[in-house]
Protein backbone atom coordinates (compact mmCIF):
# COMPACT_ATOMS: atom_id res chain seq x y z
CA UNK A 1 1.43 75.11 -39.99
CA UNK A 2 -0.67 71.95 -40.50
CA UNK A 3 0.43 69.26 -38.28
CA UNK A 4 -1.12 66.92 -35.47
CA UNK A 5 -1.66 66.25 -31.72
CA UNK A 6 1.92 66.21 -29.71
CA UNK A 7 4.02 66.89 -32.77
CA UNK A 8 6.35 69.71 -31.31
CA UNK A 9 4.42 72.12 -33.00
CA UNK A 10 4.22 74.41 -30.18
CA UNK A 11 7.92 74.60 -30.02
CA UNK A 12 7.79 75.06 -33.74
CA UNK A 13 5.40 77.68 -33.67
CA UNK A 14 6.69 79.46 -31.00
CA UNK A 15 10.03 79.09 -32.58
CA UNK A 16 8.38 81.42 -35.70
CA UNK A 17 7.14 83.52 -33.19
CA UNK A 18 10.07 85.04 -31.88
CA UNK A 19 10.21 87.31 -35.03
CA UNK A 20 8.81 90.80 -34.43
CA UNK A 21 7.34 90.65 -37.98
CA UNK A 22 4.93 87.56 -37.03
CA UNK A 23 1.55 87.83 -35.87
CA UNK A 24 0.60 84.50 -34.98
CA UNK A 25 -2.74 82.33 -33.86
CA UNK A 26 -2.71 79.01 -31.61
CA UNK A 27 -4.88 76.16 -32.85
CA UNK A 28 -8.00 78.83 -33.44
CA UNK A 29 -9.88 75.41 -33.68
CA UNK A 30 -9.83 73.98 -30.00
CA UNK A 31 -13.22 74.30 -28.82
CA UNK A 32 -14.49 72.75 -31.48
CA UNK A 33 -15.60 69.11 -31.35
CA UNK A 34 -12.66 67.08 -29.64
CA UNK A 35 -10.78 63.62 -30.46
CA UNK A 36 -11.89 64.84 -34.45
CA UNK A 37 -9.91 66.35 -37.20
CA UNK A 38 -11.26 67.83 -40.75
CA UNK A 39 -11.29 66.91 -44.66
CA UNK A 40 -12.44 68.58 -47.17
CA UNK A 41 -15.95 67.46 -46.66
CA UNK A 42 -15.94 65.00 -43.42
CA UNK A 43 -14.75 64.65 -40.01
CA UNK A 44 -12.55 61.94 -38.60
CA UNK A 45 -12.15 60.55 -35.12
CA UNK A 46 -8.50 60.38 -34.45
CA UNK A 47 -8.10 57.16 -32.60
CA UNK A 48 -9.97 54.84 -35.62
CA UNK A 49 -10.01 57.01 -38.59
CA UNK A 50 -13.58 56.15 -39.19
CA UNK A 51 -15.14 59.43 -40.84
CA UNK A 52 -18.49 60.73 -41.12
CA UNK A 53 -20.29 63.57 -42.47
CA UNK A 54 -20.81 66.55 -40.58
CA UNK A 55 -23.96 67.14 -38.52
CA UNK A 56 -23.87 70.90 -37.34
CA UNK A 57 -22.03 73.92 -38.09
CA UNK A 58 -19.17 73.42 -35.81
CA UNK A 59 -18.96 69.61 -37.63
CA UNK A 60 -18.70 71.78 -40.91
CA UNK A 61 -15.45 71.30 -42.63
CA UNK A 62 -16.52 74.64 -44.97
CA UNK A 63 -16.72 76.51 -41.39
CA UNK A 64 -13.31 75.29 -40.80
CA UNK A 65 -12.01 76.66 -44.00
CA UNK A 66 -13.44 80.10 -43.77
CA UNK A 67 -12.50 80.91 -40.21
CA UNK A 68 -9.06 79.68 -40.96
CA UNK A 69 -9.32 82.08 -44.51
CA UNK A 70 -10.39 85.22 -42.25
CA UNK A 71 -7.73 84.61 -39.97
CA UNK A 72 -5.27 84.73 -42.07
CA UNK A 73 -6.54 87.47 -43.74
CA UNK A 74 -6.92 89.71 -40.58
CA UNK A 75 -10.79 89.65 -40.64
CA UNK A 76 -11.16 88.76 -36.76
CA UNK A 77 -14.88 90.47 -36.98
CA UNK A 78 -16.15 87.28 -38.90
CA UNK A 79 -14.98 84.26 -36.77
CA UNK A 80 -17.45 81.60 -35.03
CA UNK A 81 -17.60 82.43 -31.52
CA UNK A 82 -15.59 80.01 -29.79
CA UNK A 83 -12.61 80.87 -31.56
CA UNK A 84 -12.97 83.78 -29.66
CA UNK A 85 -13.49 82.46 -26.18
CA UNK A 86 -10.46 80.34 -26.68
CA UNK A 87 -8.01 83.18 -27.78
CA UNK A 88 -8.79 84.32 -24.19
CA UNK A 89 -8.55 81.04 -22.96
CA UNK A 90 -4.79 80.14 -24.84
CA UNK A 91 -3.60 84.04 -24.31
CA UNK A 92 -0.47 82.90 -22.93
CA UNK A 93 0.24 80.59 -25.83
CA UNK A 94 0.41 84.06 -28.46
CA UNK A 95 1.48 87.57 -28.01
CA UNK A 96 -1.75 88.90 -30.33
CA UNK A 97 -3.81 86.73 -28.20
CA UNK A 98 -2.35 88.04 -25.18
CA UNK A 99 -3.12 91.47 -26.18
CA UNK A 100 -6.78 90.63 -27.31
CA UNK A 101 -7.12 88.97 -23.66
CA UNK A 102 -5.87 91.91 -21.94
CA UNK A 103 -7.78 94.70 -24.16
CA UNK A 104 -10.77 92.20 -23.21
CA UNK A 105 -10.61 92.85 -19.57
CA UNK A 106 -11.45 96.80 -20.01
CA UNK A 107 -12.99 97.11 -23.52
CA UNK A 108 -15.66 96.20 -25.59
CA UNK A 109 -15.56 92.91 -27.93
CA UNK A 110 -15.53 95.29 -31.12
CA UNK A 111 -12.99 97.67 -29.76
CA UNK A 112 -10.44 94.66 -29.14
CA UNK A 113 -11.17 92.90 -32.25
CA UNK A 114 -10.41 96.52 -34.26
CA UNK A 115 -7.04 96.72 -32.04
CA UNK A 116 -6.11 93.12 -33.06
CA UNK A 117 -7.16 93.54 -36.89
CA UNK A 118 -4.43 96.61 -36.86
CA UNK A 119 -2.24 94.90 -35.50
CA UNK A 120 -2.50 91.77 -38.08
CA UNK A 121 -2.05 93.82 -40.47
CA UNK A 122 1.26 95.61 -39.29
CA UNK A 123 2.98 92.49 -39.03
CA UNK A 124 4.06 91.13 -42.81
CA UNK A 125 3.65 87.00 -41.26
CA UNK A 126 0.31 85.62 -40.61
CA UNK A 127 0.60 82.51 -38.38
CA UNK A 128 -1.70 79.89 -37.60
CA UNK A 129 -0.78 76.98 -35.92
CA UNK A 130 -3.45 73.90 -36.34
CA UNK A 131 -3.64 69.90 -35.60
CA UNK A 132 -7.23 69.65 -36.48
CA UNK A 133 -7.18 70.02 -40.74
CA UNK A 134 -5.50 67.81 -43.42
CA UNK A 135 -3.49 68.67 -46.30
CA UNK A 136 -6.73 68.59 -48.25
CA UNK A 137 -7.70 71.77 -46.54
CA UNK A 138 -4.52 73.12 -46.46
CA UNK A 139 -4.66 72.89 -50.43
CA UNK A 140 -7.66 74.50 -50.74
CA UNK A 141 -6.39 77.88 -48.42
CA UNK A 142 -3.30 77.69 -50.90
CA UNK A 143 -5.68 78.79 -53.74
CA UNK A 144 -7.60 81.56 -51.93
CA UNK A 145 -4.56 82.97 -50.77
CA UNK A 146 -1.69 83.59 -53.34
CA UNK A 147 1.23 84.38 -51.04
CA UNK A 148 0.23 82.10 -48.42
CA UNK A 149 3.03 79.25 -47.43
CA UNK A 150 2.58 75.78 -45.37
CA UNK A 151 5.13 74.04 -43.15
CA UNK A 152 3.93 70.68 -42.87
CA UNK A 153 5.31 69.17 -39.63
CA UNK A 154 5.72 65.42 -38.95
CA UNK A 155 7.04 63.36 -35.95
CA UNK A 156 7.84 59.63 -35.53
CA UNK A 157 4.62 58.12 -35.04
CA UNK A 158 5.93 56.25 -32.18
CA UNK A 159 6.95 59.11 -30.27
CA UNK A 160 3.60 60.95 -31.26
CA UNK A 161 1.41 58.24 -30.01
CA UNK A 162 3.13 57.49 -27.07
CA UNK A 163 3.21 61.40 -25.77
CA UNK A 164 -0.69 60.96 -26.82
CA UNK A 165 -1.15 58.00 -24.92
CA UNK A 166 0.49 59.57 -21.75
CA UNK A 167 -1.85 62.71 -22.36
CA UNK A 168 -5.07 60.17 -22.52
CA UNK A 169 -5.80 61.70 -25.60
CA UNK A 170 -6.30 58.24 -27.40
CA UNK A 171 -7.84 54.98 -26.82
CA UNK A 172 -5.65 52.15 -25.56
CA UNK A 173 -5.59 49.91 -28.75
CA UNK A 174 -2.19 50.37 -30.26
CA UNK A 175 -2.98 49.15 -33.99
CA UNK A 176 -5.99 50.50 -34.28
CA UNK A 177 -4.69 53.98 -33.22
CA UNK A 178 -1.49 53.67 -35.19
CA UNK A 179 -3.52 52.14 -38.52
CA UNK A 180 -5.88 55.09 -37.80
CA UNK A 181 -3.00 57.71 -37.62
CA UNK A 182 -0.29 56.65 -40.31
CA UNK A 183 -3.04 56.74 -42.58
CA UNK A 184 -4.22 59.83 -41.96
CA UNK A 185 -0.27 61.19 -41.96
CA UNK A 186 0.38 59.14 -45.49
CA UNK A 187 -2.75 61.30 -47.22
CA UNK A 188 -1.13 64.63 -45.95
CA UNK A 189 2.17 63.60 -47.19
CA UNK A 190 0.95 62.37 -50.37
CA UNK A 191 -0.83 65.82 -50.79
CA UNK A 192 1.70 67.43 -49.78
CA UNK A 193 4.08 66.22 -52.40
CA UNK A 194 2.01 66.68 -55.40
CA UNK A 195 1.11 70.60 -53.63
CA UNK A 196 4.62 70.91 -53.62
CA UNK A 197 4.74 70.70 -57.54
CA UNK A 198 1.81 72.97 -57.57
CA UNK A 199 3.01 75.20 -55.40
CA UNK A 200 6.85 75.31 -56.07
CA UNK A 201 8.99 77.15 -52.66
CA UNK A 202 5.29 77.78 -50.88
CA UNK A 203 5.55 74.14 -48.87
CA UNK A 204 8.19 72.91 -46.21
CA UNK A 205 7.88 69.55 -44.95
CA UNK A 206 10.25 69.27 -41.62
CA UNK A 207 10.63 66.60 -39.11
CA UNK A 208 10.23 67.46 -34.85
CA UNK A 209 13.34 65.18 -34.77
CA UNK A 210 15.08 67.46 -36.51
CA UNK A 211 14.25 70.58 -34.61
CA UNK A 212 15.04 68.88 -31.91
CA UNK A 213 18.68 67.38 -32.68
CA UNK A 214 19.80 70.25 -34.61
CA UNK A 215 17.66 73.38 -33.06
CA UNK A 216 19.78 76.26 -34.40
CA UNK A 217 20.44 74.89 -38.49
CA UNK A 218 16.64 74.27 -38.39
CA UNK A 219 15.99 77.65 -36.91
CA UNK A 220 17.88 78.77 -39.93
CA UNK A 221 15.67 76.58 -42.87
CA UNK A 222 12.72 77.80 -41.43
CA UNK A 223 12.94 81.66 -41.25
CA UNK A 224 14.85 81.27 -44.73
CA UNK A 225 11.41 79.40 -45.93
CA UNK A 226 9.35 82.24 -44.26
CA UNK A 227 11.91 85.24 -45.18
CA UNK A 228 12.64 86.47 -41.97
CA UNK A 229 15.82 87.05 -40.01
CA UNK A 230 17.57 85.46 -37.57
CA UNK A 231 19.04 87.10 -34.67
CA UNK A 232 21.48 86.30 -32.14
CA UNK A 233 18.82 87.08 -29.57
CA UNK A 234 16.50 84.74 -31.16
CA UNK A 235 18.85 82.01 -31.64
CA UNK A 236 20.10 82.74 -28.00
CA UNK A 237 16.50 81.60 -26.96
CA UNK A 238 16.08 78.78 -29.51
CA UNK A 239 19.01 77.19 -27.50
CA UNK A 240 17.70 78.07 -24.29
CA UNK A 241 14.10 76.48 -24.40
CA UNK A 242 16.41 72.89 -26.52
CA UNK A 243 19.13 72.81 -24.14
CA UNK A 244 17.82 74.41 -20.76
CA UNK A 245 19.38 71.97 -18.69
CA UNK A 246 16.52 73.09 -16.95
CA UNK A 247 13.38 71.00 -15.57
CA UNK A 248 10.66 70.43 -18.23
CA UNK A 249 8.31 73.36 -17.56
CA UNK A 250 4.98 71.16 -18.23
CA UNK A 251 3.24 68.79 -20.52
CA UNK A 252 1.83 71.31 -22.42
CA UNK A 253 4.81 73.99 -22.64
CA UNK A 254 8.33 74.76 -24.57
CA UNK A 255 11.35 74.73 -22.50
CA UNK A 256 13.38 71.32 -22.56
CA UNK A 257 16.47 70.38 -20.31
CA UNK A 258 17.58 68.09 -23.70
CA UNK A 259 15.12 68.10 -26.32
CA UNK A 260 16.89 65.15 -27.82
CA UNK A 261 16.22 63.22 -24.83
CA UNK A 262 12.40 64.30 -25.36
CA UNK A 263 12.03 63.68 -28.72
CA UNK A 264 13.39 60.14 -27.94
CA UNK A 265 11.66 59.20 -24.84
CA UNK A 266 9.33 57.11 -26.18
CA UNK A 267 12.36 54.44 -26.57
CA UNK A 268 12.27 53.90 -22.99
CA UNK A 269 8.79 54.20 -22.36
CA UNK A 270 6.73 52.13 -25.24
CA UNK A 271 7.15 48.06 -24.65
CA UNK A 272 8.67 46.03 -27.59
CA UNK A 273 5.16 44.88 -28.31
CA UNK A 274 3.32 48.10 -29.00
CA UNK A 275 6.49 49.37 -30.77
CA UNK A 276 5.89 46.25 -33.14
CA UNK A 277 2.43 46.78 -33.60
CA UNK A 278 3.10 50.78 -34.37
CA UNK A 279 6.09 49.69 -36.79
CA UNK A 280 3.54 46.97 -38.70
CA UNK A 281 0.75 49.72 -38.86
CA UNK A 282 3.08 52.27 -39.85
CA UNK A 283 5.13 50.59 -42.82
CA UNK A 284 3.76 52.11 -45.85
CA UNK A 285 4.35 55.63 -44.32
CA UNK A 286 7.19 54.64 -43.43
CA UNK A 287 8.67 53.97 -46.68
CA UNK A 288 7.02 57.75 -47.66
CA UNK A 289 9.19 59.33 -45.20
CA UNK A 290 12.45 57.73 -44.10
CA UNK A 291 11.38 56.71 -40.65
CA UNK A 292 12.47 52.92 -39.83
CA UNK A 293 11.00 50.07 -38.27
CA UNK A 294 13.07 48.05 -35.96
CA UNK A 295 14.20 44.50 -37.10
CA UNK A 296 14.15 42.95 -33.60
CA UNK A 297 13.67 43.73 -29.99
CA UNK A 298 17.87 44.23 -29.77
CA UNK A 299 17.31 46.66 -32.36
CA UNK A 300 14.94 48.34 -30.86
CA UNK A 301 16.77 48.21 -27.60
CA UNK A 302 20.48 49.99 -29.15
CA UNK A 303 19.83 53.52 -28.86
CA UNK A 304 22.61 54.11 -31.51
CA UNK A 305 19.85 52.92 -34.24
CA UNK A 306 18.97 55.80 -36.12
CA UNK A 307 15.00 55.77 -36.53
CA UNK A 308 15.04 57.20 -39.91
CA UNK A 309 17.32 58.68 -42.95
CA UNK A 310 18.05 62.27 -43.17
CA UNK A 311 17.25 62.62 -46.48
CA UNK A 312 14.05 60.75 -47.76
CA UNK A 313 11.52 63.22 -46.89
């Protein structure tokens, strides 16, 4: 799954992770350097966009490529250390990580990693969940691994930023981050599309509104992308951690009283002007994807304006 910084793709990923048949990695990438995400050859700070070259290993967008290849290959022997260190540290966040945490507390490194490599290879899905890589990468894992398949996971950039903001994840310059951000999200899309003709039934672009309003029919499109089965049990839970009616259980986590109500609490939470600024910043992708800018602060202030169409993307 290649998507971005408060996206829903935890909910998305532990959606996918419900099936027995998954084995499935959280954001192996998270110690690296922060507030950066990866091309093919560069790193970009996420709050301006501005790029660079890479200095050091862990700066190394070829380092990137080949941890992400051996993880989803099941070769956990040959990873850069810190993925390691944060498997332990993000055990709650994936059953195989869980397990590699817990052989960890009486076994040797090598032991573990032979336990987890087994295991990886029982299960027929591979799953990696990461918001540090673009599409660009993503394209380039597509043809070193034949069978391999890529949801690409979007969210209103309005919604995105503003959970970012609250997180203090970005800087507090609402343009710049938004230019900085829709352009970045435009590239992947743009990749995405022409992968798509590359790559025919092997890419799934979804929407974290859409999970969101309609939990249980997206449930459906995404184990149908990824061939697995849907159970009662699983859908059971799907509705569970969407419609709780329970207290949000954290910043970071899953369950939702009304997922809706998160997706869309940015309307009540962003002022007119920043939602302008986003909107002005954000046009061209918009147009890509089907989201919608608001005509005027009324508009903006109706909460029966859809914020995009249903069917562009």
């Amino acid at each position: 799954m290649v998507t971005y910084l408060r996206s829903g793709s935890t909910l998305t990923a532990d959606i996918i992770e419900q099936s027995n048949d998954v084995f499935y990695v959280y954001e192996p990438l998270h110690s690296f350097p922060q507030q950066i995400y990866y091309t093919e050859t560069q790193i970009c700070n996420i709050s301006t966009g501005d790029c660079r070259h890479p200095e050091n290993e862990l700066e190394d967008p070829n380092v990137v490529k080949i941890n992400l290849f051996n993880i989803l290959t099941c070769q956990f022997g040959n990873l850069t250390q810190r993925i390691y260190f944060d498997m332990r540290f993000h055990a709650k966040r994936s059953k195989a990580m869980n397990q590699y945490d817990k052989c960890r507390n009486n076994e040797t490194h090598d032991i573990c990693i032979e336990q987890l490599e087994k295991l990886c290879h029982q299960k027929p899905i591979k799953s990696v969940k990461e918001i540090r890589i673009t599409m660009e990468i993503a394209n380039w894992l597509m043809g070193v691994i034949p069978n391999l398949k890529i949801i690409h996971l979007l969210r209103d950039p309005r919604g995105m930023l503003a959970s970012q903001k609250s997180g203090h994840f970005i800087i507090d310059n609402a343009p710049t981050v938004a230019k900085a951000a829709c352009n970045r999200f435009q590239r992947d899309v743009l990749v995405t599309h022409k992968m798509s003709k590359i790559y025919p039934g092997r890419i799934k672009l979804i929407v974290y509104e859409e999970i969101a309003e309609n939990p249980v029919q997206t449930l459906n499109k995404l184990y149908d992308f990824l061939g697995l089965t849907v159970s009662q049990n699983i859908t059971n839970y799907v509705l569970n951690i969407t419609r709780s009616g329970k207290e949000n259980n954290g910043y970071y986590n899953v369950v939702r009283s009304d997922s809706v109500k998160t997706a869309y609490k940015w309307r009540s939470n962003l002022n007119w002007q920043t939602v302008q600024q986003i909107d002005t910043e954000c046009k061209e992708f918009y147009e890509l994807t089907g989201f919608k800018a608001f005509k005027n602060e009324l508009n903006y202030q109706d909460t029966s304006f859809k914020t995009r169409d249903d069917t562009v993307y």
